[in-house]
PDB file of N, CA and C in Angstrom:
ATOM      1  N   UNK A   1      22.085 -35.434 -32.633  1.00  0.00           N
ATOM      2  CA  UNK A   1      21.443 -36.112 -31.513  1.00  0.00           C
ATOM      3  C   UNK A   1      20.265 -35.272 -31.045  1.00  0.00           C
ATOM      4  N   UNK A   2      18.902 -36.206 -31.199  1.00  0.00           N
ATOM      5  CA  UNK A   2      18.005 -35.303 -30.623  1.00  0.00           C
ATOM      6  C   UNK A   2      17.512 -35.418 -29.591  1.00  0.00           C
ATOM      7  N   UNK A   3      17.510 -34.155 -28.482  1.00  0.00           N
ATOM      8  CA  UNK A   3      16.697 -34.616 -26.967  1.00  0.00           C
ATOM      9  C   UNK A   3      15.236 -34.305 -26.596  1.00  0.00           C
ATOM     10  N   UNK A   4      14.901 -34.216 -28.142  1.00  0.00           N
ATOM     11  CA  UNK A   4      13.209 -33.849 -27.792  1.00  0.00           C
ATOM     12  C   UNK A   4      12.554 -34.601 -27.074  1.00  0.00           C
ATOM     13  N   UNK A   5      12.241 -36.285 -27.163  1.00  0.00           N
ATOM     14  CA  UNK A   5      11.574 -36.833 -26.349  1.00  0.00           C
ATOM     15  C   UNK A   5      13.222 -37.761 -25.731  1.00  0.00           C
ATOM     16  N   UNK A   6      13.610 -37.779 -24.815  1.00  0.00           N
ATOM     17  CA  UNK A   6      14.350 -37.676 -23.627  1.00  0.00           C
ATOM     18  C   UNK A   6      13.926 -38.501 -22.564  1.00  0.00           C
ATOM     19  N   UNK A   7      12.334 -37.211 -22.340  1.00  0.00           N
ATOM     20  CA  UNK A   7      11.797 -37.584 -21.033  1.00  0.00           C
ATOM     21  C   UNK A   7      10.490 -38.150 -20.971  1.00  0.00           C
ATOM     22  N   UNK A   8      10.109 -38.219 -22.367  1.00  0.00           N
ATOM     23  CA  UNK A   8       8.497 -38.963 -22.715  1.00  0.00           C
ATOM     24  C   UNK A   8       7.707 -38.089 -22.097  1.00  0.00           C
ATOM     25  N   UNK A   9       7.443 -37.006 -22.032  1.00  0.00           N
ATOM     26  CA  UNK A   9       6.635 -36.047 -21.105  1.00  0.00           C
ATOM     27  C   UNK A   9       5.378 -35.701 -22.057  1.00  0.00           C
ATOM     28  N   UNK A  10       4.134 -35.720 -21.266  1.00  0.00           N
ATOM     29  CA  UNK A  10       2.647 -35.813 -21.994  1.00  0.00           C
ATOM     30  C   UNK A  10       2.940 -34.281 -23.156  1.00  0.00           C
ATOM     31  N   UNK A  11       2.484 -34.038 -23.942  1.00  0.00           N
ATOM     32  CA  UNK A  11       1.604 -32.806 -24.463  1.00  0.00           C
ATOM     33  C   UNK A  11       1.488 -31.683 -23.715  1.00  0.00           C
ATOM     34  N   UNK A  12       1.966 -30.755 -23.608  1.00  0.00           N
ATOM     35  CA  UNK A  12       1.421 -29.353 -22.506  1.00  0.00           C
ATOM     36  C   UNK A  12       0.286 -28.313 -23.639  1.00  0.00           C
ATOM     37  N   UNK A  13      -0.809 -28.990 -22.538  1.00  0.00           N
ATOM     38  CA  UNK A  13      -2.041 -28.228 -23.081  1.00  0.00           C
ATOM     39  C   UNK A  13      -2.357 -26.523 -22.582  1.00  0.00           C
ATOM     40  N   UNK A  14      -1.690 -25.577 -23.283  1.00  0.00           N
ATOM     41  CA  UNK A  14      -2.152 -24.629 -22.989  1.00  0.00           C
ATOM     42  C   UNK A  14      -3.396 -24.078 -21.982  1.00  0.00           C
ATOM     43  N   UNK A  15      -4.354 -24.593 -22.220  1.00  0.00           N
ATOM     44  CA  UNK A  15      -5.681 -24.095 -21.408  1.00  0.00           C
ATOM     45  C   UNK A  15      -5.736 -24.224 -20.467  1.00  0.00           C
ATOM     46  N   UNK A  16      -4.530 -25.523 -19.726  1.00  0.00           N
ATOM     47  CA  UNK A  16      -5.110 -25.728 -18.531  1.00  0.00           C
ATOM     48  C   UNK A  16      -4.030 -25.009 -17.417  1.00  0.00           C
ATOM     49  N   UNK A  17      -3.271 -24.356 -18.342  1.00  0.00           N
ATOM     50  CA  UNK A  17      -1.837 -23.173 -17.158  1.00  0.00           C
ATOM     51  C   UNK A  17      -2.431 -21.780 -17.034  1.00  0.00           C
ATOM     52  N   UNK A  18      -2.429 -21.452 -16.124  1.00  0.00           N
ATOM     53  CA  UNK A  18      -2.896 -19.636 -15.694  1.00  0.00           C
ATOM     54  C   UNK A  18      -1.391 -18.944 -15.493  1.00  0.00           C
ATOM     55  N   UNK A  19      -1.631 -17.936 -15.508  1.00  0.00           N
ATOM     56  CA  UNK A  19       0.066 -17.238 -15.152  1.00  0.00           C
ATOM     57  C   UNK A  19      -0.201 -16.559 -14.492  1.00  0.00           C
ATOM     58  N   UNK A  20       0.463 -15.850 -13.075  1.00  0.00           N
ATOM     59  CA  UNK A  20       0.130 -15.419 -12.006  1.00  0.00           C
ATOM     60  C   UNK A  20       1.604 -14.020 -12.248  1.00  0.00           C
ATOM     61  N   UNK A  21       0.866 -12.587 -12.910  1.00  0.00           N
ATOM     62  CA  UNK A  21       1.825 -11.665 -13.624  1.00  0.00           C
ATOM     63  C   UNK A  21       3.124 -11.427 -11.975  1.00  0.00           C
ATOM     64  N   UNK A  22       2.311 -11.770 -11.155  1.00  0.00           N
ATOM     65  CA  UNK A  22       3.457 -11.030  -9.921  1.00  0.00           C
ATOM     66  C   UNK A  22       4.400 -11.988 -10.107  1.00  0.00           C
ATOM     67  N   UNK A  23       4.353 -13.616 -10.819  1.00  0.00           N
ATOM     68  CA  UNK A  23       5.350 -14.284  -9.931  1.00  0.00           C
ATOM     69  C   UNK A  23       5.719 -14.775 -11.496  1.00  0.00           C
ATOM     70  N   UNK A  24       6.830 -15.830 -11.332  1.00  0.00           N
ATOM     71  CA  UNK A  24       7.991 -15.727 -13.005  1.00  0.00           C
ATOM     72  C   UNK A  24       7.155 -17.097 -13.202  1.00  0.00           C
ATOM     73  N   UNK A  25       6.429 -17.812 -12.709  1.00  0.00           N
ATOM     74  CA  UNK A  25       5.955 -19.470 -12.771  1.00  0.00           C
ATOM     75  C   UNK A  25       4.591 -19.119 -13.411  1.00  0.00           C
ATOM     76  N   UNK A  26       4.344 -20.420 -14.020  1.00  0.00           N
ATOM     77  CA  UNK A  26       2.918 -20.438 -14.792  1.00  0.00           C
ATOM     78  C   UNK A  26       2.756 -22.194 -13.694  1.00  0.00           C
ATOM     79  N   UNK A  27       1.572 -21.995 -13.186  1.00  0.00           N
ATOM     80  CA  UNK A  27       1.151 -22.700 -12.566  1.00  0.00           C
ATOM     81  C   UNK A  27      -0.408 -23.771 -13.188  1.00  0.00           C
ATOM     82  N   UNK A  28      -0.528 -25.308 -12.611  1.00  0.00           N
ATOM     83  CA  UNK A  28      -1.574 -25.793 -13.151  1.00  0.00           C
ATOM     84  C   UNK A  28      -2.854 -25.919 -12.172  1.00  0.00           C
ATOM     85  N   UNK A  29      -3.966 -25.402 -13.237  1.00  0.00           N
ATOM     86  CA  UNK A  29      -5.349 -25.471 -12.509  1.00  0.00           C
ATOM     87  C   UNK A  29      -5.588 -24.368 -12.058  1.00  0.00           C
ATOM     88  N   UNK A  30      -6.818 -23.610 -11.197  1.00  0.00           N
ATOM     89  CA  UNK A  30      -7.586 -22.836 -11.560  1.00  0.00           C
ATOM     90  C   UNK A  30      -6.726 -21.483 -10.463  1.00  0.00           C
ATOM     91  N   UNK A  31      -6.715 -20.773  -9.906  1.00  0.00           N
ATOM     92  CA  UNK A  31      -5.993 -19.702  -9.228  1.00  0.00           C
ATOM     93  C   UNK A  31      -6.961 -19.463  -7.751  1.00  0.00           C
ATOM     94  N   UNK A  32      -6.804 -19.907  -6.975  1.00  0.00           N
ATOM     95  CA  UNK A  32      -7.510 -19.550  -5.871  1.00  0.00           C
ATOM     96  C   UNK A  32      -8.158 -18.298  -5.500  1.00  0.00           C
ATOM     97  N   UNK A  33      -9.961 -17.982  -5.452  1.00  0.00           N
ATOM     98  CA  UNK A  33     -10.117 -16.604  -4.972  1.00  0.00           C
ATOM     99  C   UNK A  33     -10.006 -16.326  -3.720  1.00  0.00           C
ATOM    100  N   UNK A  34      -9.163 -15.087  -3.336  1.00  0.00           N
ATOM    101  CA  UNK A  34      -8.887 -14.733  -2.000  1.00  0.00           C
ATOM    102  C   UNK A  34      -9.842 -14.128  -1.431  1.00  0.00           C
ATOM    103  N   UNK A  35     -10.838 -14.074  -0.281  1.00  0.00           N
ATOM    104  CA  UNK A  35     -11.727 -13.200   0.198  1.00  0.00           C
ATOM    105  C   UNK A  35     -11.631 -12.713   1.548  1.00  0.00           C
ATOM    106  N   UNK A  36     -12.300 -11.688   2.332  1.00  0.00           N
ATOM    107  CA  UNK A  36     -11.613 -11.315   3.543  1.00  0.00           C
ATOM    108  C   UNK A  36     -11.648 -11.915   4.754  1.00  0.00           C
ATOM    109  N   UNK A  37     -12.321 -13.237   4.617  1.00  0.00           N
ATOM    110  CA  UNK A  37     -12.489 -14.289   5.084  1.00  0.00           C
ATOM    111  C   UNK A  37     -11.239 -15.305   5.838  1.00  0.00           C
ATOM    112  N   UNK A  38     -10.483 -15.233   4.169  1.00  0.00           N
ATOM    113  CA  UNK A  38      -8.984 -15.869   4.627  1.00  0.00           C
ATOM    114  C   UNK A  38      -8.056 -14.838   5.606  1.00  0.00           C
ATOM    115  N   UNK A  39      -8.413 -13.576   5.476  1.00  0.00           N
ATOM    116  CA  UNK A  39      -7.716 -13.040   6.636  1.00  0.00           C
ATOM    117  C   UNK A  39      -8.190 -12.897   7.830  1.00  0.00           C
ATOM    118  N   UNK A  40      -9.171 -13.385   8.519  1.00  0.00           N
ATOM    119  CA  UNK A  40      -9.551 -13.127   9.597  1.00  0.00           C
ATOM    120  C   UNK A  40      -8.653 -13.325  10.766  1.00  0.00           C
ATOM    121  N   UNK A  41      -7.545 -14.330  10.854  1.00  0.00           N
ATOM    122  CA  UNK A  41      -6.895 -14.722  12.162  1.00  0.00           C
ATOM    123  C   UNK A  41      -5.988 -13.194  12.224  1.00  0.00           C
ATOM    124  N   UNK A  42      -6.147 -12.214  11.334  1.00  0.00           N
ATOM    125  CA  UNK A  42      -5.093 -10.991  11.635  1.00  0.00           C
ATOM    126  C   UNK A  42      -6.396  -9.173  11.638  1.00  0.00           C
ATOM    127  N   UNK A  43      -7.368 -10.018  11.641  1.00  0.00           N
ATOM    128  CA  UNK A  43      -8.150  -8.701  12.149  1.00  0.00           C
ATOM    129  C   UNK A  43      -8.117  -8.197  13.203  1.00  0.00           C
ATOM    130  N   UNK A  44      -7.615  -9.001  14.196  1.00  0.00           N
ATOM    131  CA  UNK A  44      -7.393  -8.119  15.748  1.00  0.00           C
ATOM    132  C   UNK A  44      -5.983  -7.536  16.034  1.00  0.00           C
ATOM    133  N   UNK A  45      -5.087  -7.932  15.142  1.00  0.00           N
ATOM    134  CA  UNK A  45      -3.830  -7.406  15.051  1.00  0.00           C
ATOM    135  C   UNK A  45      -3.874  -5.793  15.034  1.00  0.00           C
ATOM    136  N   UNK A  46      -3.292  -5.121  16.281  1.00  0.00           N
ATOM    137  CA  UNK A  46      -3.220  -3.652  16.310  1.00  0.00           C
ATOM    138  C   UNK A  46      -2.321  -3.336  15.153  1.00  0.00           C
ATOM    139  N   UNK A  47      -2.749  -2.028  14.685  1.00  0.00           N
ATOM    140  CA  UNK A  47      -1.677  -1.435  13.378  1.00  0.00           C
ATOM    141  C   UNK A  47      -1.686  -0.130  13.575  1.00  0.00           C
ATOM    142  N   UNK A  48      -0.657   1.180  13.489  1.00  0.00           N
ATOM    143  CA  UNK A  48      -0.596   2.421  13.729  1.00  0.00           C
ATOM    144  C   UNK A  48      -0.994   2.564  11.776  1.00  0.00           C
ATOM    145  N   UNK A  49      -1.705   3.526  12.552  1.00  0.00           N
ATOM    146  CA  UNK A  49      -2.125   4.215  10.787  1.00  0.00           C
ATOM    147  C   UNK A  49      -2.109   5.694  11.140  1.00  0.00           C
ATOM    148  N   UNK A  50      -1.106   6.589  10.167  1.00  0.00           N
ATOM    149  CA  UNK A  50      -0.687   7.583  10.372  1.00  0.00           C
ATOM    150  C   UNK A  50      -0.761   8.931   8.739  1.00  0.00           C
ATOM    151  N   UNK A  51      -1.613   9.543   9.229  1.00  0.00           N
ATOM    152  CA  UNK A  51      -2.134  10.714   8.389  1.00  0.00           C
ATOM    153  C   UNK A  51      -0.914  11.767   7.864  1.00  0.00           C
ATOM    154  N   UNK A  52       0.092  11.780   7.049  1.00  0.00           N
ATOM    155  CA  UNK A  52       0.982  12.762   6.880  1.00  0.00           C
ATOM    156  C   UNK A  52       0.601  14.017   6.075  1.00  0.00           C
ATOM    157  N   UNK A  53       0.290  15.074   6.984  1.00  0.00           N
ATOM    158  CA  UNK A  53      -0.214  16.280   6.031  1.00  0.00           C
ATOM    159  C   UNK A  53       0.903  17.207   5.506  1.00  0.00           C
ATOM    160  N   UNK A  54       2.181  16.751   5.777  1.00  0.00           N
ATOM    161  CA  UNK A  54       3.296  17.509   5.313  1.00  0.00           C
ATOM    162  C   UNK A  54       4.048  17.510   6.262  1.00  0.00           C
ATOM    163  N   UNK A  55       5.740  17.791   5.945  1.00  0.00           N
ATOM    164  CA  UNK A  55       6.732  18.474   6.518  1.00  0.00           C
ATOM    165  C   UNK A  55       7.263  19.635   6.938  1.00  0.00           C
ATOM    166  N   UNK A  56       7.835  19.733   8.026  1.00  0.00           N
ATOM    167  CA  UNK A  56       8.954  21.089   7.535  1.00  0.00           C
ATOM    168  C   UNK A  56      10.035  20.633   7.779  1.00  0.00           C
ATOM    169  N   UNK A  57      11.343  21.769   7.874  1.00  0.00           N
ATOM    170  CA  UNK A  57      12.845  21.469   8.332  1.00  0.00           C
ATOM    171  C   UNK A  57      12.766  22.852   8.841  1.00  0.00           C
ATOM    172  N   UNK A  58      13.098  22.862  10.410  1.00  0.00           N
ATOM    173  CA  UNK A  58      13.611  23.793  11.148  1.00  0.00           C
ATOM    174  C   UNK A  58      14.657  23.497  11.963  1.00  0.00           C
ATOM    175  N   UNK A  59      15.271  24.879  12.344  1.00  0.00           N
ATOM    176  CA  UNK A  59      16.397  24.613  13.548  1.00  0.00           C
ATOM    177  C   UNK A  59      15.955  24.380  14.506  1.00  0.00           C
ATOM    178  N   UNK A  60      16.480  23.691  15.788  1.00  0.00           N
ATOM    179  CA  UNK A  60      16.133  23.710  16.961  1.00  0.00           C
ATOM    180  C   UNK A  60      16.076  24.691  17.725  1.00  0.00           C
ATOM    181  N   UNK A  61      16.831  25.819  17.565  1.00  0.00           N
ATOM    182  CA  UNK A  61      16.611  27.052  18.151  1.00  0.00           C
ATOM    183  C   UNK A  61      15.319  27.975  17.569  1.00  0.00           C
ATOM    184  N   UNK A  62      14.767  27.341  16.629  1.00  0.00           N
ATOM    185  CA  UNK A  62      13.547  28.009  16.070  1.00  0.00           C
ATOM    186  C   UNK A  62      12.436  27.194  16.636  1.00  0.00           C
ATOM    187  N   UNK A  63      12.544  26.055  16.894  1.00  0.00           N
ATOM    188  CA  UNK A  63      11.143  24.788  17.146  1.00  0.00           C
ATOM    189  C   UNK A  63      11.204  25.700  18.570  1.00  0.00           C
ATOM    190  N   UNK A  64      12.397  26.078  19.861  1.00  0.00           N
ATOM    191  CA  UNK A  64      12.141  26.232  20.691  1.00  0.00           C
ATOM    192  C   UNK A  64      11.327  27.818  20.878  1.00  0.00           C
ATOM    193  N   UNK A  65      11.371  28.723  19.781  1.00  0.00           N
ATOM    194  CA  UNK A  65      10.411  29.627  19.935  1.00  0.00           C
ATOM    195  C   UNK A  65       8.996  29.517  19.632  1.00  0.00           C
ATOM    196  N   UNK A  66       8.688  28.265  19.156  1.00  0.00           N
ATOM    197  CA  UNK A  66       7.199  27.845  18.762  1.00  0.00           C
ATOM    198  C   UNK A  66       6.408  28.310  20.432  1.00  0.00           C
ATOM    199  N   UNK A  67       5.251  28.674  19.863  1.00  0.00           N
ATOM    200  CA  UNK A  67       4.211  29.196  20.755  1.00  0.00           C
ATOM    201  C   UNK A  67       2.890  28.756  20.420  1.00  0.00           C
ATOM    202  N   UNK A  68       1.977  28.535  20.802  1.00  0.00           N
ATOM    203  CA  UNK A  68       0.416  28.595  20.790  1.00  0.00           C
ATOM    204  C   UNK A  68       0.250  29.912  19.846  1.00  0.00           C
ATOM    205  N   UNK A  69      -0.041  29.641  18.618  1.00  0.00           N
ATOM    206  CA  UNK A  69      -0.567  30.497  17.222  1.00  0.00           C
ATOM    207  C   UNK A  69       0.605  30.286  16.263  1.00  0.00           C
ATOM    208  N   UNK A  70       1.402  29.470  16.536  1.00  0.00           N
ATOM    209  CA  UNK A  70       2.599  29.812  15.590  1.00  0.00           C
ATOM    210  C   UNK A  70       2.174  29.042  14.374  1.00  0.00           C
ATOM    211  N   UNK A  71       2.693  29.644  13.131  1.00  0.00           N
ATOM    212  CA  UNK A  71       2.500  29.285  12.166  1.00  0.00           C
ATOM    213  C   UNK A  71       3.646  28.327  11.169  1.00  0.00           C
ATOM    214  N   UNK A  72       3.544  26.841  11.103  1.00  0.00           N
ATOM    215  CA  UNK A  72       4.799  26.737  10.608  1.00  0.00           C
ATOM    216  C   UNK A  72       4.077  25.876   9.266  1.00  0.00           C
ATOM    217  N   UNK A  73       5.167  26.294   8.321  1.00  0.00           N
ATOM    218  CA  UNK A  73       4.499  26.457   6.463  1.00  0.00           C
ATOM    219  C   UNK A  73       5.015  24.876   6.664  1.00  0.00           C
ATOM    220  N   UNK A  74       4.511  24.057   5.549  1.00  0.00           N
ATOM    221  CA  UNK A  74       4.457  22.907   5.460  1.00  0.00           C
ATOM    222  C   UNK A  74       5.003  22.383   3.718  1.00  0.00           C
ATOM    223  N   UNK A  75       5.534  21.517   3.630  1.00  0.00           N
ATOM    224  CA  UNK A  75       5.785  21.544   1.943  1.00  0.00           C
ATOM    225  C   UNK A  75       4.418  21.085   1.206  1.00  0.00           C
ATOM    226  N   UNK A  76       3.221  21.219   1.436  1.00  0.00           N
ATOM    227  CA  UNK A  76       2.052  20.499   1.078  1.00  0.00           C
ATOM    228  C   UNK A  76       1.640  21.944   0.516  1.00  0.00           C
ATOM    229  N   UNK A  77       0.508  21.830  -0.495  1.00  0.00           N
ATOM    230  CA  UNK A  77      -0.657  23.064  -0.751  1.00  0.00           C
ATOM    231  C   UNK A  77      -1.613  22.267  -0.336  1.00  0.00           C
ATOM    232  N   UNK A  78      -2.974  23.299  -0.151  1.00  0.00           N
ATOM    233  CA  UNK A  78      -3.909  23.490  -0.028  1.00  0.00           C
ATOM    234  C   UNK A  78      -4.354  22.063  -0.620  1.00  0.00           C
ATOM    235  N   UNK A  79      -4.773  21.250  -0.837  1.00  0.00           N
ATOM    236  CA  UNK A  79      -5.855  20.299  -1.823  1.00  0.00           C
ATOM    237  C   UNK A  79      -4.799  19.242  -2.006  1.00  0.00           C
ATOM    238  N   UNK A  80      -3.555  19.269  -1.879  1.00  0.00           N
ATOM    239  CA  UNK A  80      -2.304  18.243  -2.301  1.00  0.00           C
ATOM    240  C   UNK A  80      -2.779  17.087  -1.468  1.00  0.00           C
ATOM    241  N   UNK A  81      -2.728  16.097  -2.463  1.00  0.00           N
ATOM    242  CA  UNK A  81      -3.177  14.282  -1.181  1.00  0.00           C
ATOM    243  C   UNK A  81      -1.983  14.471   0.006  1.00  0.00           C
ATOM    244  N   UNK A  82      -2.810  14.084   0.673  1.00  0.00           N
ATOM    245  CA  UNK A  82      -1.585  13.620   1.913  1.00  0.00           C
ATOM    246  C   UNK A  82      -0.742  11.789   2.216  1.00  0.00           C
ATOM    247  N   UNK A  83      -0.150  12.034   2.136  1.00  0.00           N
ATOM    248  CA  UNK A  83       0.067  10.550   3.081  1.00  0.00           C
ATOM    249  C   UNK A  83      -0.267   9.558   3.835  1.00  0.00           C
ATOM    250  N   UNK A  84      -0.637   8.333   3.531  1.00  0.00           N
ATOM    251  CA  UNK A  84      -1.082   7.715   4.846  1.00  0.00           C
ATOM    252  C   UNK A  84      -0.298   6.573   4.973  1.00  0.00           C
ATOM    253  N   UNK A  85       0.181   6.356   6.258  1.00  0.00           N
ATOM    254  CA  UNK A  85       1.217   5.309   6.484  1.00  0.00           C
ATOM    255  C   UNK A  85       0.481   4.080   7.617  1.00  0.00           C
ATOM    256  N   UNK A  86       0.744   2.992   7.509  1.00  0.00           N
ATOM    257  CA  UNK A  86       0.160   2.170   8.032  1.00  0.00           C
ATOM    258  C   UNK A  86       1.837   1.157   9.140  1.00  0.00           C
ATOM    259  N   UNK A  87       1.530   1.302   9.682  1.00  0.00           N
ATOM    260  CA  UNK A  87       2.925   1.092  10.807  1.00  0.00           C
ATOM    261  C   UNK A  87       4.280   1.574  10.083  1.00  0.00           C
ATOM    262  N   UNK A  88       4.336   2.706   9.622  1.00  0.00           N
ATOM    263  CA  UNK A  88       5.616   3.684   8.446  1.00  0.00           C
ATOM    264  C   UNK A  88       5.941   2.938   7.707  1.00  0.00           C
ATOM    265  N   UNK A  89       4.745   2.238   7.167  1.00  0.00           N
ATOM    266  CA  UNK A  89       4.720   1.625   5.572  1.00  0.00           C
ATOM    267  C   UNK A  89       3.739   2.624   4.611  1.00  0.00           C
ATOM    268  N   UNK A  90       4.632   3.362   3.580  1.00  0.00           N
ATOM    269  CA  UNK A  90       3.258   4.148   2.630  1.00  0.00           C
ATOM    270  C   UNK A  90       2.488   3.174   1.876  1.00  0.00           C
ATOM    271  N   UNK A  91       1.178   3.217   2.323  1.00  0.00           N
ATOM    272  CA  UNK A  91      -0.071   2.160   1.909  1.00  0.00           C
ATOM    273  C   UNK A  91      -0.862   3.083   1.013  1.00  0.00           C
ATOM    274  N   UNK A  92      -1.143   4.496   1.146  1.00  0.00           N
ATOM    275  CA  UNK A  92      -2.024   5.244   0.007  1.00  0.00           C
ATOM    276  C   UNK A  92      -1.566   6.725   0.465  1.00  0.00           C
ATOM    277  N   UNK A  93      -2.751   7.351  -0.192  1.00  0.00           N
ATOM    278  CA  UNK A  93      -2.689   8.543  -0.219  1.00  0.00           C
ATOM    279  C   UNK A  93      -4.390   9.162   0.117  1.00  0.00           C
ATOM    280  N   UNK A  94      -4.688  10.442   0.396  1.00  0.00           N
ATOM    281  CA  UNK A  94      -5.931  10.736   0.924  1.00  0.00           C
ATOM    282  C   UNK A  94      -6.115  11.872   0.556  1.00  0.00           C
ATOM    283  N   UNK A  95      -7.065  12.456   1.222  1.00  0.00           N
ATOM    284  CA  UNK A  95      -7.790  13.775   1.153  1.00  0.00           C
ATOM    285  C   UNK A  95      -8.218  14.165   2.757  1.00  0.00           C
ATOM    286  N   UNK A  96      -8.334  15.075   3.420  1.00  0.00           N
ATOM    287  CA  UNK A  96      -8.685  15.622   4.536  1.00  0.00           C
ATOM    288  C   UNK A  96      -9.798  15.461   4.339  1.00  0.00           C
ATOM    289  N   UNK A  97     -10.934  14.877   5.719  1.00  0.00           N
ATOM    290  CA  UNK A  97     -12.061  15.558   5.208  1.00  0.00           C
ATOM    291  C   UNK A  97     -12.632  15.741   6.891  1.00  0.00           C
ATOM    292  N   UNK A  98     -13.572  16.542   6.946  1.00  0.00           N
ATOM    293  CA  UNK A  98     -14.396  17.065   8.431  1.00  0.00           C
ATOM    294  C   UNK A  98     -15.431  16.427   8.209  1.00  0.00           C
ATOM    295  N   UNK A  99     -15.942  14.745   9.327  1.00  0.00           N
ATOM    296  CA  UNK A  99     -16.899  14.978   9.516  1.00  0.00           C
ATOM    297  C   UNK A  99     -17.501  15.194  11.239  1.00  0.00           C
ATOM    298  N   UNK A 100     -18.721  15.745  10.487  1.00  0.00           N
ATOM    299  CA  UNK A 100     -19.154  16.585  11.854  1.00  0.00           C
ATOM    300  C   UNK A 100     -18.483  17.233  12.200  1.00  0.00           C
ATOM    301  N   UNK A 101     -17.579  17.733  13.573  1.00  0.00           N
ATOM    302  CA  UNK A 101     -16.721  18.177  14.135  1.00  0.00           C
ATOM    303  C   UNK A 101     -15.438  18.078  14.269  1.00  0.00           C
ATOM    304  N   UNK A 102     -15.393  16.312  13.625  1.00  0.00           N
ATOM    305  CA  UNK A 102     -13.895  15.750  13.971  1.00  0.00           C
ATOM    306  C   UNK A 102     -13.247  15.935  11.935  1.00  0.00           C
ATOM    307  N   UNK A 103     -11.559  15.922  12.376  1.00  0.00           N
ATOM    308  CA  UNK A 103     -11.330  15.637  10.987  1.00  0.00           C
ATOM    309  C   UNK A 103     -11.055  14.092  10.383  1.00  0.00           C
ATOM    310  N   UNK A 104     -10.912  13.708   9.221  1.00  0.00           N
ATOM    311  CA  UNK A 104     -10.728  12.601   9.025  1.00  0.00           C
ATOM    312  C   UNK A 104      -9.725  12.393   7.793  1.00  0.00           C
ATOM    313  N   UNK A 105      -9.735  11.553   6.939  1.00  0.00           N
ATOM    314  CA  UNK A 105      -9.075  10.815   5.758  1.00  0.00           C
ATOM    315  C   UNK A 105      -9.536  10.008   5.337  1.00  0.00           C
ATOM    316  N   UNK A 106      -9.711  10.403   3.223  1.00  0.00           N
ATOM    317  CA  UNK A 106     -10.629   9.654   2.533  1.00  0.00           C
ATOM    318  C   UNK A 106      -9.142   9.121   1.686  1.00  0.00           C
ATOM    319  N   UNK A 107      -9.172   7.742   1.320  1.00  0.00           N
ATOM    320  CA  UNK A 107      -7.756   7.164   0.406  1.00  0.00           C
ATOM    321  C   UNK A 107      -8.698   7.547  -1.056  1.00  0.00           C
ATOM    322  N   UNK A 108      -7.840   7.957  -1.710  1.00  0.00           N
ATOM    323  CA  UNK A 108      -7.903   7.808  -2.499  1.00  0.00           C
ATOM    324  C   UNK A 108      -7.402   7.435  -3.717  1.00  0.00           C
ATOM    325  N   UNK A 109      -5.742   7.067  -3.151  1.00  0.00           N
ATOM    326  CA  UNK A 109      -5.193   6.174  -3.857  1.00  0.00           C
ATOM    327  C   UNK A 109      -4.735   5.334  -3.251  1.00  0.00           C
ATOM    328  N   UNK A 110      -4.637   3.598  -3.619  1.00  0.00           N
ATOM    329  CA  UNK A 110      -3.737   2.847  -2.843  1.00  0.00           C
ATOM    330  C   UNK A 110      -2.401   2.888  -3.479  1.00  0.00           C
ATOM    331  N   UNK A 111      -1.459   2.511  -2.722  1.00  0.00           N
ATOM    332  CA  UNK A 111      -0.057   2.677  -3.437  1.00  0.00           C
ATOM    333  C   UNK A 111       0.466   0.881  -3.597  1.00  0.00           C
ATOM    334  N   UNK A 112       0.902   0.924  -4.460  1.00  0.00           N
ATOM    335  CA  UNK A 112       0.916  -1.057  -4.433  1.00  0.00           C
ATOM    336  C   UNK A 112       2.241  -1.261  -4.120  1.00  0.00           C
ATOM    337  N   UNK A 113       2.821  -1.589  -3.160  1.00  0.00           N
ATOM    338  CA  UNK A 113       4.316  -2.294  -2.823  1.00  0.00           C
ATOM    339  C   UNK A 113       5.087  -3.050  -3.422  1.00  0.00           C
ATOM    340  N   UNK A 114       6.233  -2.578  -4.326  1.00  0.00           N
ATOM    341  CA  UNK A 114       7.001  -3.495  -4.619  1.00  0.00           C
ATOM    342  C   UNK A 114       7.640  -4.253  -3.964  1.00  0.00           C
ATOM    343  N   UNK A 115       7.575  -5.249  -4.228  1.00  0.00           N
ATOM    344  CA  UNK A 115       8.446  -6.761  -3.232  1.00  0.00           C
ATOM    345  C   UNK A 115       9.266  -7.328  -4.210  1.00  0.00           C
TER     346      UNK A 115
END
C-alpha cells in the first residue's frame, strides 16, 4: 500500500524555502531584514550595564580591616578582558580604556546567548 500521494500535495520547490539555523523549521518566502528601527519602542527602556574587572573571596573579618590604600588582588591580570553585564546578563567582554580623565569600556567581544 502506497501513501505517497495520500494528500495530492503540489511539488516542494526547493528555492523558494530559506532555513532559519537558530530554529528546527524551514520556512516559505524571503526572511525579514531586521533594522534598529524595529526596536525603537524599547530605546528608552533603562538597563544597568555593569563593568566586571574581577573578583576576590575574603573573610569578613578581613573586608572589615580594609582602609583607604588597601590593596585587594583580584583573579584578573593586567590586559585580561573584563566582563560586561547588562542587567546580570553576560552580553560581552571588553578592554579598560581612559578617555581623557574618565575610565571607560571597549567590547570587544559579544557573547551570543543560548536560548
Amino acid at each position: 500500500m502506497s501513501h505517497e500521494n495520500d494528500l495530492n500535495l503540489p511539488p516542494l520547490n526547493p528555492a523558494d524555502l530559506s532555513f532559519d539555523h537558530n530554529a528546527s523549521v524551514a520556512r516559505s518566502g524571503p526572511v525579514p531584514v531586521k533594522t534598529a528601527e524595529d526596536l525603537e519602542q524599547v530605546f528608552d527602556v533603562p538597563v544597568t550595564v555593569s563593568a566586571v574587572l574581577g573578583s576576590s573571596r575574603i573573610a569578613v573579618g578581613d573586608l572589615l580591616q580594609v582602609a583607604p590604600g588597601t590593596v585587594l588582588e583580584l583573579d584578573r591580570r593586567v590586559g585580561e578582558a573584563i566582563d560586561i553585564f547588562v542587567n546580570e546578563r553576560l552580553v560581552a567582554r571588553g578592554e579598560v580604556v581612559v578617555v581623557e580623565d574618565r575610565l571607560g569600556v571597549t567590547m570587544t567581544e559579544i557573547i551570543k546567548a543560548d536560548r
